[in-house]
Structure formats: C-alpha cells, structure tokens
N, C-alpha and C. Protein backbone atom coordinates (compact mmCIF):
# COMPACT_ATOMS: atom_id res chain seq x y z
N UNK A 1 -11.05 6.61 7.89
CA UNK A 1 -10.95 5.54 8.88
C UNK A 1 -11.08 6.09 10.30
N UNK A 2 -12.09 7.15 10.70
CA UNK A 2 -12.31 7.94 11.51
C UNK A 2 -11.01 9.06 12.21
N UNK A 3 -9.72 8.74 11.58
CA UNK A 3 -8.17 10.02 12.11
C UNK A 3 -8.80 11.55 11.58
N UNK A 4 -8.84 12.68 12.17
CA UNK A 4 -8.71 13.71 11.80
C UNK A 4 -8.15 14.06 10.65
N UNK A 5 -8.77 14.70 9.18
CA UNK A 5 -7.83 15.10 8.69
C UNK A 5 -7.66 16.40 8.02
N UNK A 6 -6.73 17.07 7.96
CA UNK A 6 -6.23 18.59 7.15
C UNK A 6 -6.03 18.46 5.89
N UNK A 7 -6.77 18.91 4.92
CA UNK A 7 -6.02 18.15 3.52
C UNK A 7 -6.10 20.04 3.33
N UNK A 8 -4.90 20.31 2.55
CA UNK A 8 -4.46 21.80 2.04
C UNK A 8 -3.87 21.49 0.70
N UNK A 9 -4.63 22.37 -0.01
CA UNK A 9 -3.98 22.62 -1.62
C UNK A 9 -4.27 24.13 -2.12
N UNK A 10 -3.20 24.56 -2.73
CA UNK A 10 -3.53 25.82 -3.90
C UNK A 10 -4.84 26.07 -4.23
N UNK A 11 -5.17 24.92 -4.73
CA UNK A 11 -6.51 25.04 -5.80
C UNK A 11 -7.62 24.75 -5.46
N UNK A 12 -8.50 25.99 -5.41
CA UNK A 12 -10.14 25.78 -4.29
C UNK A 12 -10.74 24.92 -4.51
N UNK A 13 -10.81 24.64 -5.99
CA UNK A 13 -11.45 23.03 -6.56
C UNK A 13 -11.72 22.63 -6.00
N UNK A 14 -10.04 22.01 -5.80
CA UNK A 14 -9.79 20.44 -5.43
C UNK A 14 -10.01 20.58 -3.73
N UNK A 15 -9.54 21.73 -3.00
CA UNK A 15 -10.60 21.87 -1.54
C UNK A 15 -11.65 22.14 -1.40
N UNK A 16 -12.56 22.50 -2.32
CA UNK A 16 -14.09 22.32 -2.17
C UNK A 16 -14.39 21.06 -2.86
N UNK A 17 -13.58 20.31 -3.36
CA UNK A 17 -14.44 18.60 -3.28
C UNK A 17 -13.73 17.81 -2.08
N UNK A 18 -12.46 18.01 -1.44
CA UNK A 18 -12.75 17.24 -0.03
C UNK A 18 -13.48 17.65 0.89
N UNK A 19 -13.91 19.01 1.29
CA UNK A 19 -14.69 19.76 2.12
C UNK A 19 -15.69 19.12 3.04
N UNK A 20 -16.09 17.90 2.59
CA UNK A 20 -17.14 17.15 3.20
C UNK A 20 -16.61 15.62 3.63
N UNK A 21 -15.22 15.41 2.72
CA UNK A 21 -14.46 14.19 3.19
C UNK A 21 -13.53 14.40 4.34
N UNK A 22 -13.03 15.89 4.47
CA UNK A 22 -12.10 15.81 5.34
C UNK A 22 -13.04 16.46 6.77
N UNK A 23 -11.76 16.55 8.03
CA UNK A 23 -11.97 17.09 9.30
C UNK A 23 -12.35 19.24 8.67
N UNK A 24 -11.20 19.01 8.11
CA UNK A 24 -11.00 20.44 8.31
C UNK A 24 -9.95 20.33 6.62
N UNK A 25 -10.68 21.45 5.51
CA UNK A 25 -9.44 21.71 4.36
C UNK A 25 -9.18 23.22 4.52
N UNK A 26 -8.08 23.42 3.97
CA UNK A 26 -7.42 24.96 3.99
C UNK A 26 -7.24 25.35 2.12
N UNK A 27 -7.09 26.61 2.03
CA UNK A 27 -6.86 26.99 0.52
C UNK A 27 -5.53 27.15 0.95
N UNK A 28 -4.33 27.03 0.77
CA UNK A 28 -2.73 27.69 1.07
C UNK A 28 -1.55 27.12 -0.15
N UNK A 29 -1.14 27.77 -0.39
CA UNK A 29 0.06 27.50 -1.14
C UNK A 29 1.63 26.92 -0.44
N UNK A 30 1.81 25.50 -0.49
CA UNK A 30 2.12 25.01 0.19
C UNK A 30 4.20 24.79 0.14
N UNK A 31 4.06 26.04 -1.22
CA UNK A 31 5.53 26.67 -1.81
C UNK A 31 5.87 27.81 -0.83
N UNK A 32 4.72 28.75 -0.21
CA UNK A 32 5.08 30.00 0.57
C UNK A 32 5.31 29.62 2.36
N UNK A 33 6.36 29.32 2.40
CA UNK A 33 7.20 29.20 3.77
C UNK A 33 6.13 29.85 5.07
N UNK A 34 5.58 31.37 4.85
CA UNK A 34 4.41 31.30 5.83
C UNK A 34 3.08 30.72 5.81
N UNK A 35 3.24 30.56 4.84
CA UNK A 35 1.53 29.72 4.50
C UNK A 35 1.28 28.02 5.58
N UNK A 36 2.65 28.08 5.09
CA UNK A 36 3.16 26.33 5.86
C UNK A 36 3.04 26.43 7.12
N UNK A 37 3.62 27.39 7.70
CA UNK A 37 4.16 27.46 8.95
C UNK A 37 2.65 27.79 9.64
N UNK A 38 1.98 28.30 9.11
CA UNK A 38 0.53 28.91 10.17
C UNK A 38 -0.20 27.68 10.10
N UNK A 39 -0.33 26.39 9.18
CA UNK A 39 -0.86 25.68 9.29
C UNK A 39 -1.43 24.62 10.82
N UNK A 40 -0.44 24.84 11.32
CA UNK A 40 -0.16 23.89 12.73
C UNK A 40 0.11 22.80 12.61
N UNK A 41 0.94 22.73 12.10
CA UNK A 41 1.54 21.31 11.64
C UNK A 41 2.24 20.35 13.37
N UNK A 42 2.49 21.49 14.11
CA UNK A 42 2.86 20.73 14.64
C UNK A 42 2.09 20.05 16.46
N UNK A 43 0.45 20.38 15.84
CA UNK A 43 -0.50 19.37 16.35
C UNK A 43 -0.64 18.24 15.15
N UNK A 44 -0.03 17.75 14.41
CA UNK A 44 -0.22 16.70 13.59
C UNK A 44 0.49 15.82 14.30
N UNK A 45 0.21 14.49 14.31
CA UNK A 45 0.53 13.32 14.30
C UNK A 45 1.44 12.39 13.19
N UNK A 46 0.90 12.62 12.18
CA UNK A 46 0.96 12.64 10.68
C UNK A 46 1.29 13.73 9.55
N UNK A 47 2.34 13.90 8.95
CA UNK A 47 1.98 14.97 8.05
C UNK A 47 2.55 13.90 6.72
N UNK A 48 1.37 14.02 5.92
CA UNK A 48 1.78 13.26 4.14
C UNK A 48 1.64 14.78 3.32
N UNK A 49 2.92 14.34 2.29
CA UNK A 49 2.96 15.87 1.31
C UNK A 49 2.74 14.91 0.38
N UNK A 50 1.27 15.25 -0.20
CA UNK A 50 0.83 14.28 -1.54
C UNK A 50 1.28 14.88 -2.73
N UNK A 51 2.52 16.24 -2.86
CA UNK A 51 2.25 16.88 -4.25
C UNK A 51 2.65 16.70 -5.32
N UNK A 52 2.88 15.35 -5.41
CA UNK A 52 4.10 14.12 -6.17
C UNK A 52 4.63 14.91 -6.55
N UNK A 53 4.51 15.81 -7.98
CA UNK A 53 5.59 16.79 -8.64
C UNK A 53 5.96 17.57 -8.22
N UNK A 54 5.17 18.46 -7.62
CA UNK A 54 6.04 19.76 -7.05
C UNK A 54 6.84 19.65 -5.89
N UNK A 55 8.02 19.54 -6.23
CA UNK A 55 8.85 19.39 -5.44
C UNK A 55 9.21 20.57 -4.31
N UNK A 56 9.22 21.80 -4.81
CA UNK A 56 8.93 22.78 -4.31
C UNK A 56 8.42 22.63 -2.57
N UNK A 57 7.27 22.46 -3.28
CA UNK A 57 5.94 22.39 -2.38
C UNK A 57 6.52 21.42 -1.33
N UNK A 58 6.66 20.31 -1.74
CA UNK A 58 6.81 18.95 -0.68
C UNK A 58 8.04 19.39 -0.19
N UNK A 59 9.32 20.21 -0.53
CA UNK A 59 10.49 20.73 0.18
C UNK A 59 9.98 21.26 1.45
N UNK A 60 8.94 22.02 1.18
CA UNK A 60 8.15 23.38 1.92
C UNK A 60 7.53 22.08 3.08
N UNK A 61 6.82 22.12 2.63
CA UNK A 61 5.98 21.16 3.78
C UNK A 61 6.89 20.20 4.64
N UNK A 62 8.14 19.29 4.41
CA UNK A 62 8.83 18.52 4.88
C UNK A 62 9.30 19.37 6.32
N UNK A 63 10.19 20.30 5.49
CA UNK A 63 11.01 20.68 6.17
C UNK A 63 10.22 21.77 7.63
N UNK A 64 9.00 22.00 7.67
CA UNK A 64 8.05 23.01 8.31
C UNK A 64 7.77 21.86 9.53
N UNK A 65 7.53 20.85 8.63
CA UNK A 65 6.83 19.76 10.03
C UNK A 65 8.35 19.50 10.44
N UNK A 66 9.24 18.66 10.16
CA UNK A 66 10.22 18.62 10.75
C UNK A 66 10.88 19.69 11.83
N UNK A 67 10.75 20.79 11.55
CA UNK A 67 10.87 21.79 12.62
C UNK A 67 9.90 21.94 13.66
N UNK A 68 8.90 21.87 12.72
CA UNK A 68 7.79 22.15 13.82
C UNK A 68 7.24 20.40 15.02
N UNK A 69 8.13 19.81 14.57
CA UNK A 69 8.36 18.09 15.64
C UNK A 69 7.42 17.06 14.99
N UNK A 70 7.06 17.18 13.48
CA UNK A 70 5.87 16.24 13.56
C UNK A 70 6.68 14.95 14.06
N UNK A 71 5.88 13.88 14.18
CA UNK A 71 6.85 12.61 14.84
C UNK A 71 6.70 11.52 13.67
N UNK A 72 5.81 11.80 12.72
CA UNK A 72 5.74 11.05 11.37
C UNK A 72 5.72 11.75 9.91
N UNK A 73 6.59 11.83 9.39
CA UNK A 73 6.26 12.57 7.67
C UNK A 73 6.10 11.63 6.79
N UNK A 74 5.73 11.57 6.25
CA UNK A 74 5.26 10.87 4.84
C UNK A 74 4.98 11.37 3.51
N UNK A 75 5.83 11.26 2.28
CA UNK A 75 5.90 12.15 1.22
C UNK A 75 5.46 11.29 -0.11
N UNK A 76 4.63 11.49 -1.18
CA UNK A 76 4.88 10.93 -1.97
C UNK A 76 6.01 11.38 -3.57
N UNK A 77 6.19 10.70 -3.97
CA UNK A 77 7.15 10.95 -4.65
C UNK A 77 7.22 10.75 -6.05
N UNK A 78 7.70 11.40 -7.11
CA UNK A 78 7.51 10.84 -8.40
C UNK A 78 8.83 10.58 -9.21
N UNK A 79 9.77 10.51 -8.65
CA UNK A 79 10.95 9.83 -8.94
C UNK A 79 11.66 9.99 -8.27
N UNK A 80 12.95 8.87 -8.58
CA UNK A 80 14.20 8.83 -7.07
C UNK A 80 14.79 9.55 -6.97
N UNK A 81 14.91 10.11 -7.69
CA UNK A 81 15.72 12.11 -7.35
C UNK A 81 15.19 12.72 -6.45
N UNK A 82 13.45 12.83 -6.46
CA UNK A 82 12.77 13.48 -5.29
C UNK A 82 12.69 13.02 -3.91
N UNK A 83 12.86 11.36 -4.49
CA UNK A 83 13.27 10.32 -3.08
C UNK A 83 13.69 10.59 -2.60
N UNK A 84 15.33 11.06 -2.91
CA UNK A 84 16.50 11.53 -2.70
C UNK A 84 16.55 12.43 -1.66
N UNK A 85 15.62 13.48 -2.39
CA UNK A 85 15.57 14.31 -1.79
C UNK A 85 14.95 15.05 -0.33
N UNK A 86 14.27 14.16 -0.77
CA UNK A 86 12.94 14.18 0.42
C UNK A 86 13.50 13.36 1.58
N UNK A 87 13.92 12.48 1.49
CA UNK A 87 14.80 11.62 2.18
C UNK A 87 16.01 12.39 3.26
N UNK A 88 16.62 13.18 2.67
CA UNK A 88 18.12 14.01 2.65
C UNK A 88 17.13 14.74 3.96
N UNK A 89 16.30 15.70 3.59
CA UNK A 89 15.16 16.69 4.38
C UNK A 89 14.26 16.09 5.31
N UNK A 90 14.74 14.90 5.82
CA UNK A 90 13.93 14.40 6.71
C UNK A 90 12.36 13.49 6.25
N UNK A 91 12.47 13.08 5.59
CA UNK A 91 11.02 12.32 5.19
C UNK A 91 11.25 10.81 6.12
N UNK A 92 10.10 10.48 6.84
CA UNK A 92 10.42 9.02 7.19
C UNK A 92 9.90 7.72 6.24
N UNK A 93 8.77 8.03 5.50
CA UNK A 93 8.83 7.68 4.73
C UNK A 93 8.37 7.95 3.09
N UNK A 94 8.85 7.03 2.15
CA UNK A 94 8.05 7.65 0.68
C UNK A 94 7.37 7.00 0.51
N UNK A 95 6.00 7.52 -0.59
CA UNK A 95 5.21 6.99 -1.34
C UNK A 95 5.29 6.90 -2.23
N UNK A 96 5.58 6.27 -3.09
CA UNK A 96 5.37 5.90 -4.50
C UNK A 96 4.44 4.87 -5.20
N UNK A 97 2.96 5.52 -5.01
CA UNK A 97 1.95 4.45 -5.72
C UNK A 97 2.06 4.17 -6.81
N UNK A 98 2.09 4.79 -7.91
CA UNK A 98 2.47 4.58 -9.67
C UNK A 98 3.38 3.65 -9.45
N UNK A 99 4.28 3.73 -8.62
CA UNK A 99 5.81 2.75 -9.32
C UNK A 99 4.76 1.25 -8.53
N UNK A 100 4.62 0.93 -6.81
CA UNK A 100 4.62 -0.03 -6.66
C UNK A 100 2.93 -0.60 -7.08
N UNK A 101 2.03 0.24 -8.01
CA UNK A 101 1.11 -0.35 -8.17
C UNK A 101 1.87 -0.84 -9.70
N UNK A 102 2.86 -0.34 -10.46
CA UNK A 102 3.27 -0.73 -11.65
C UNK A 102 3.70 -2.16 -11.29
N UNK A 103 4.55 -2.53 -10.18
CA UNK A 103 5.09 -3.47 -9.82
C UNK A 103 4.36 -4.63 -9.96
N UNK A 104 3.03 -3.77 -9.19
CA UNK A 104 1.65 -5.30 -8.49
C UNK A 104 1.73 -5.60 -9.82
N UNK A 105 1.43 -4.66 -10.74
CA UNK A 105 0.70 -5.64 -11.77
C UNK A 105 1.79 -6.30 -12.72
N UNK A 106 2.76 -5.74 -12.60
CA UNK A 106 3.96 -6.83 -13.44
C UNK A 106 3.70 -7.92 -12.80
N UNK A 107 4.19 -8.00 -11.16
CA UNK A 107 3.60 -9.41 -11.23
C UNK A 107 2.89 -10.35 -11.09
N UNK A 108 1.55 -9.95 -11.39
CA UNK A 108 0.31 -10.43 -11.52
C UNK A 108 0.48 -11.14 -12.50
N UNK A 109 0.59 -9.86 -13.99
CA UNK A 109 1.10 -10.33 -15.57
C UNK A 109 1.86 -11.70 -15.41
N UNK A 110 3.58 -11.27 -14.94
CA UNK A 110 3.91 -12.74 -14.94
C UNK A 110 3.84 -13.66 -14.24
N UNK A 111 2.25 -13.71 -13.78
CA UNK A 111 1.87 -15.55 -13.34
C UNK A 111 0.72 -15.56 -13.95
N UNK A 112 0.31 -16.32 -14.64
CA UNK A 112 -1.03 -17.23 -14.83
C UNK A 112 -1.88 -17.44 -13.72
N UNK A 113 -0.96 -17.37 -12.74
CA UNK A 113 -1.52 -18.57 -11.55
C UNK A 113 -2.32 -17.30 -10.52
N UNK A 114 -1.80 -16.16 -10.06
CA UNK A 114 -1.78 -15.08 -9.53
C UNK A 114 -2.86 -14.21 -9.83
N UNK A 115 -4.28 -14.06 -8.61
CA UNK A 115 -4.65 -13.37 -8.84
C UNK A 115 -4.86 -11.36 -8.85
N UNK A 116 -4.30 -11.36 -7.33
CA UNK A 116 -3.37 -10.40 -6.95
C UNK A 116 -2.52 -10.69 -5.86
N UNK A 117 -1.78 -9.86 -5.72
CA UNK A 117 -0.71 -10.08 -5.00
C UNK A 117 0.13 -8.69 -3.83
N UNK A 118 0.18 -9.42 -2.95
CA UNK A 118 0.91 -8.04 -2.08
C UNK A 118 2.23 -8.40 -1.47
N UNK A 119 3.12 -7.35 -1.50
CA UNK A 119 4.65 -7.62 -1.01
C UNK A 119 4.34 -7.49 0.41
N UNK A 120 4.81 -8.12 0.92
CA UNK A 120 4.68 -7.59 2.65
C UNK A 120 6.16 -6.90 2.87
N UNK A 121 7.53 -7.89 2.69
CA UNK A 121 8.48 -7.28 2.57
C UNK A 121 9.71 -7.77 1.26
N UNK A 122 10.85 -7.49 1.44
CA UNK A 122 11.81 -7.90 0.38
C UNK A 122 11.78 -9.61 -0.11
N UNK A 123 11.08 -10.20 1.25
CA UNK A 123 11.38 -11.56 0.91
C UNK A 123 9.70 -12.50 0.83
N UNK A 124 8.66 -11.75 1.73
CA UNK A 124 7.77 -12.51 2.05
C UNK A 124 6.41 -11.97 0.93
N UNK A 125 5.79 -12.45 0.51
CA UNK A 125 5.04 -12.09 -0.53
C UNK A 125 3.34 -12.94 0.23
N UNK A 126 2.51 -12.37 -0.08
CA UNK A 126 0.42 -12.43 0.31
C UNK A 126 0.34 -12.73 -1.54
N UNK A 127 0.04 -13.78 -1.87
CA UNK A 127 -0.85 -14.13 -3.18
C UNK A 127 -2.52 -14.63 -3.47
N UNK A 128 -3.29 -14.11 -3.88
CA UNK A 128 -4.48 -14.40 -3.90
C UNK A 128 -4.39 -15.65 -5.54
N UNK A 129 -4.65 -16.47 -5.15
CA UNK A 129 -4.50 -17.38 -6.40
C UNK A 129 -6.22 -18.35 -6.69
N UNK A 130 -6.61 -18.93 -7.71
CA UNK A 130 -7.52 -19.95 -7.66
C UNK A 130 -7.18 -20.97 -7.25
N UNK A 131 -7.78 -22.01 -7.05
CA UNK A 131 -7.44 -23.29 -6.53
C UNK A 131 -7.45 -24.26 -7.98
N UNK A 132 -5.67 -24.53 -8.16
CA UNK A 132 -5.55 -25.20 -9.08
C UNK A 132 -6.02 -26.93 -9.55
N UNK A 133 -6.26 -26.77 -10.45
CA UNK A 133 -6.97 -28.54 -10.74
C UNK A 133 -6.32 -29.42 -9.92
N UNK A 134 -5.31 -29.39 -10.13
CA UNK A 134 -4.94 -31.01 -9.27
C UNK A 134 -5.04 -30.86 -7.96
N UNK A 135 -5.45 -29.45 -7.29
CA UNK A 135 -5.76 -29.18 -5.82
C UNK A 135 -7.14 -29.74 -5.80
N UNK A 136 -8.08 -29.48 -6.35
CA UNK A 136 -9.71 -29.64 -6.21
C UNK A 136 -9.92 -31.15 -5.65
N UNK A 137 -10.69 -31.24 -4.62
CA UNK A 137 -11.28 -32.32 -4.36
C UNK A 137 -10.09 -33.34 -3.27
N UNK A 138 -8.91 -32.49 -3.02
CA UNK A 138 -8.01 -32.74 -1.95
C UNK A 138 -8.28 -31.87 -0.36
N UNK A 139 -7.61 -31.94 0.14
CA UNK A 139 -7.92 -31.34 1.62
C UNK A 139 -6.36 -30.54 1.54
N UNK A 140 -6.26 -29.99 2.21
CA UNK A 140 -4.57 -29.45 2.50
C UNK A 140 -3.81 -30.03 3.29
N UNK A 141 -4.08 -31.46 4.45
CA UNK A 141 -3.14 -32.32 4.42
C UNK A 141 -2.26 -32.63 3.61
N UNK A 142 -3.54 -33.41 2.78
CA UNK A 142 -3.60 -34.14 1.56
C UNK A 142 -2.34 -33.65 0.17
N UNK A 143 -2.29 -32.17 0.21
CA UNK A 143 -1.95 -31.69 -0.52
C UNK A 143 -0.46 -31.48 0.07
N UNK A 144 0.05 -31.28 1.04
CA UNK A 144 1.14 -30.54 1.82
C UNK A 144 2.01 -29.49 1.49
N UNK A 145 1.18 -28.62 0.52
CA UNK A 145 1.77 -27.10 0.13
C UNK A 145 2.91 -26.68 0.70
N UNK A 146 2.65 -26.86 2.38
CA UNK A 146 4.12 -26.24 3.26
C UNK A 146 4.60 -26.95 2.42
N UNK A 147 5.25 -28.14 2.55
CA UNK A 147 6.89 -29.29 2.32
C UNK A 147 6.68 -29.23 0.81
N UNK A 148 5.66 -29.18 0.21
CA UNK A 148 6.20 -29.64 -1.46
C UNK A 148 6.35 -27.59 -2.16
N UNK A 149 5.58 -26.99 -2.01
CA UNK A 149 6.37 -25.41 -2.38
C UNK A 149 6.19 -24.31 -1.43
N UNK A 150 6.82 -24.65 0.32
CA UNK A 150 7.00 -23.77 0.67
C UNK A 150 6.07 -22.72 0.75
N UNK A 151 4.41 -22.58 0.96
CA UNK A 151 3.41 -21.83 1.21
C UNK A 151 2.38 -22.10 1.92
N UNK A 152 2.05 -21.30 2.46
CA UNK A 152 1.36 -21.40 3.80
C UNK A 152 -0.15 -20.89 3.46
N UNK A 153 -1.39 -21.47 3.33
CA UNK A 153 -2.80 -20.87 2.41
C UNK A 153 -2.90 -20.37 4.49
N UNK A 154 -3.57 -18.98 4.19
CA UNK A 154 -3.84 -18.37 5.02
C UNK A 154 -5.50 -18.23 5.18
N UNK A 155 -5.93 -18.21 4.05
CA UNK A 155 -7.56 -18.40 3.88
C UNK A 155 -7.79 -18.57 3.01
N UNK A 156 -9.23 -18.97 2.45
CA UNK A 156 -10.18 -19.65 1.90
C UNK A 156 -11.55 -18.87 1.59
N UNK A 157 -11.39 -18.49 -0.17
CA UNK A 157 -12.55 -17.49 -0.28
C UNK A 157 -13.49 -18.75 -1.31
N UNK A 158 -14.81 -18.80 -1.06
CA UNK A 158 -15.84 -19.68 -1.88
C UNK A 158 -16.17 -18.36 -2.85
N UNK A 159 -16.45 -18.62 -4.21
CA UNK A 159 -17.29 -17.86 -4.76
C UNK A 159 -18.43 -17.26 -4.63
N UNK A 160 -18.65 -16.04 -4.11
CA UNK A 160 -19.78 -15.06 -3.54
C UNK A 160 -19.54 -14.91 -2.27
N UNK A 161 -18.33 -15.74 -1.81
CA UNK A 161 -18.67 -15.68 -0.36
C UNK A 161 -17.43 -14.71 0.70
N UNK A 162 -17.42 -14.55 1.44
CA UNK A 162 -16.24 -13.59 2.22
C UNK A 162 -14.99 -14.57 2.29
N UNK A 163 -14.06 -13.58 2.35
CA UNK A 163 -12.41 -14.58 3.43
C UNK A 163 -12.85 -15.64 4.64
N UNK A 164 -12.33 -16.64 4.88
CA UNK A 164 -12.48 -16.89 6.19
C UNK A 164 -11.30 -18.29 6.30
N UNK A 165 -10.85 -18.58 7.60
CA UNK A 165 -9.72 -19.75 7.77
C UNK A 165 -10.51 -21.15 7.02
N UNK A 166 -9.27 -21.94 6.49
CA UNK A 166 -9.91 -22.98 6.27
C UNK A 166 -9.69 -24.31 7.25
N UNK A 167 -10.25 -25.15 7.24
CA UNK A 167 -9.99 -26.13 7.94
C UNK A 167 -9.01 -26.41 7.04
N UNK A 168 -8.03 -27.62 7.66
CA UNK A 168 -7.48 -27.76 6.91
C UNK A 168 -7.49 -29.41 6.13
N UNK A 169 -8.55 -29.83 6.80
CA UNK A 169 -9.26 -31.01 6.80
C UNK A 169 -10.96 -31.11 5.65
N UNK A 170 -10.65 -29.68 5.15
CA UNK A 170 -11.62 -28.97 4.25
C UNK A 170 -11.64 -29.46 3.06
N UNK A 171 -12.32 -30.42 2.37
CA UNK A 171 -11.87 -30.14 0.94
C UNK A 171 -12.09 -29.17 -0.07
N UNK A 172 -11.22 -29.04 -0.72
CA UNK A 172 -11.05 -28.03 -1.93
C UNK A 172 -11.85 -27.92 -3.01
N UNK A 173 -12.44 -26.92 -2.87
CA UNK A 173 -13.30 -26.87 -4.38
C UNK A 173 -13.28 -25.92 -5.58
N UNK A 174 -14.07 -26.40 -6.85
CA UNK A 174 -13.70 -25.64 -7.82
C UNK A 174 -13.84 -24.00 -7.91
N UNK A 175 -14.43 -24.14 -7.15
CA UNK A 175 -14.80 -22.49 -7.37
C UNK A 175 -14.06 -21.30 -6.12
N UNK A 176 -13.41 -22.09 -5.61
CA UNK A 176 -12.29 -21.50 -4.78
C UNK A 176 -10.82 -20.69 -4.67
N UNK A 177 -11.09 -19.67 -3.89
CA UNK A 177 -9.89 -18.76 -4.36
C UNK A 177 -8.71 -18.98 -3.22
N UNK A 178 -7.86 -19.08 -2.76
CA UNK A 178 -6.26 -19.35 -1.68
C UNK A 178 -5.98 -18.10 -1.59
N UNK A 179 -5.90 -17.75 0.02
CA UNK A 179 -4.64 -16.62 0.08
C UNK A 179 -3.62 -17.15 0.50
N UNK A 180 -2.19 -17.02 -0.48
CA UNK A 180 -1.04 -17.82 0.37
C UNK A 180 -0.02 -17.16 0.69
N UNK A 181 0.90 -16.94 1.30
CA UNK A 181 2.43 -16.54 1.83
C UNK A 181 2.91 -17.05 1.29
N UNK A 182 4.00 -17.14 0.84
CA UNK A 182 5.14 -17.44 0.33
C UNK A 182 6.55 -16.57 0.19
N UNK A 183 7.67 -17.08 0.69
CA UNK A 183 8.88 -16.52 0.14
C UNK A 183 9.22 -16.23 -1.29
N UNK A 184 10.20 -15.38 -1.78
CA UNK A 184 10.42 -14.51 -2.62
C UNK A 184 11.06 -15.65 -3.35
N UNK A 185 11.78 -16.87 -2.98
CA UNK A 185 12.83 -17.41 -3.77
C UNK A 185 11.43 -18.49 -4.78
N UNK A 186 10.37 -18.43 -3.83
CA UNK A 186 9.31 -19.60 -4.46
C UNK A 186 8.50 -18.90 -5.59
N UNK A 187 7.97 -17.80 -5.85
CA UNK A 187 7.93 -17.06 -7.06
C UNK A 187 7.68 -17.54 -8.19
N UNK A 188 9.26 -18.06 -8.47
CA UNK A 188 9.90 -18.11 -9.79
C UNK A 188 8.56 -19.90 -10.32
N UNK A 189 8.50 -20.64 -9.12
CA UNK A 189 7.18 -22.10 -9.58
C UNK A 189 6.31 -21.43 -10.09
N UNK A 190 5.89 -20.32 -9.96
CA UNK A 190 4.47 -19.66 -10.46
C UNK A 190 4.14 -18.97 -11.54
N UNK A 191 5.22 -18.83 -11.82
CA UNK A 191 5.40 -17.92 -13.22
C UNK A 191 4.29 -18.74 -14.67
C-alpha cells in the first residue's frame, strides 16, 4: 500500500520470495538478541512480529523495538498464553487471524441471511447480505429497516456491478446485495 517495508526471517526461502515485494528483506535470526538489535528497528514506525509460534523470536523482537522507541508494535499470536505474553512485554497490539477469521466464518455459518460479515467493534457489526424477497420491488422508505430491525443499509451492490450509496428512494432489486450496520443485540433476527 506504498509504506516501506523490512520483512526479516531465518529462512532465505522465504526472503528470497519477498525480495521483490518488499522495500528492503534481511536473512537474521530473530531469537539472537544482536541480530535484532542491528536491525534498526528504531527508524520503524511500525514493527509487526509475524512469527505466530515462535515465541522466542516474537519475545526477541518485542522487547528490541520497545527499547529501541518503536511508537507502534504489533504481534501476531497463536494462543492466549502468547497474548499474555506479548502483552506483559509491551505489544500494543495482537494479531490473531486464524482465531478471528474462525470467528467470520462461524458467523457467516450461523445466518442464512449473511453474506460476509465484519466486526467493527464489541457491539457494532458491517453485514454484506442479499436483498431478501419481501424487500424486492420496495424502496427503503418503504421498507424502514432503521425502526422495524435497527439497521442502517450503507450501500448497494447490483450484480456485476461495484459498491455505491443507494438512493433511498431506489427500488430494490432481485439481484441485489445490502451492506448493513447493525448492533450486536440485532444478530440474534438473522440467524
């Protein structure tokens, strides 16, 4: 997304296949306390320790930028022990893709209605849904989504066609997809 980036791993491999994706890759072992430290971590902006398992490693790296002032860490993590841990050592924040992509799709699974879905936070939820039958051939006046379940359609995708706002004076058609907001307590209608 045009940011500078350092990607460093052990294994030449896997740095000779970013070699052409990144700014700049390093070969270093990211367990050996000087290896870390020569990196320059602390011209980073950013430092993410992707080494989900090795905890080791992501100890090493946390604690190097933290000394060395990064002003953002970011760790990913492969269970809440390492959370824990990483957390304890200064991490500002974790990653855990496996768990919250496990999540997306639980609850995708339990709706019918749901095509995907994103948490924004504990309470406010982004749903990509179709436009259900008894919606088709109404307008969203017509319909009053806000007052009857509390959701707000944010846009309006036609089949083949991009995102874009809808009127709301638009009528609804079959081949139409809703992005909607909704609170966490409204959910449970969609199942």
């Amino acid at each position: 997304m045009g940011a500078d980036v350092l990607a460093v791993d052990k294994n030449e491999n896997i740095i000779n296949d970013f070699a052409g994706k990144c700014t700049s890759v390093v070969c270093a072992d990211l367990e050996n306390e000087d290896e870390v430290e020569i990196l320059g971590l602390k011209n980073m902006d950013i430092v993410v320790s992707a080494t989900g398992k090795n905890l080791a490693a992501a100890i090493m790296t946390v604690a190097v930028a933290k000394e060395q002032g990064v002003p953002l860490i970011v760790a990913k993590s492969s269970s809440d022990r390492m959370s824990s841990i990483l957390l304890k050592i200064g991490v500002d924040k974790i990653l855990d893709p496996e768990g919250e992509g496990g999540m997306r799709s639980a609850r995708i699974l339990l709706s019918s209605s749901f095509k995907d879905f994103l948490e924004i936070d504990d309470n406010m939820y982004v749903v990509e849904m179709d436009a259900r039958k008894e919606w088709i051939g109404k307008n969203l006046i017509e319909l009053e989504l806000r007052k009857k379940f509390r959701m707000n359609v944010i846009a309006v995708k036609e089949k083949g066609h991009k995102w874009c706002f809808g009127d709301p004076k638009d009528i609804i058609k079959e081949n139409e997809t809703l992005l909607i907001a909704l609170e966490k307590k409204e959910l449970s209608k969609w199942k």
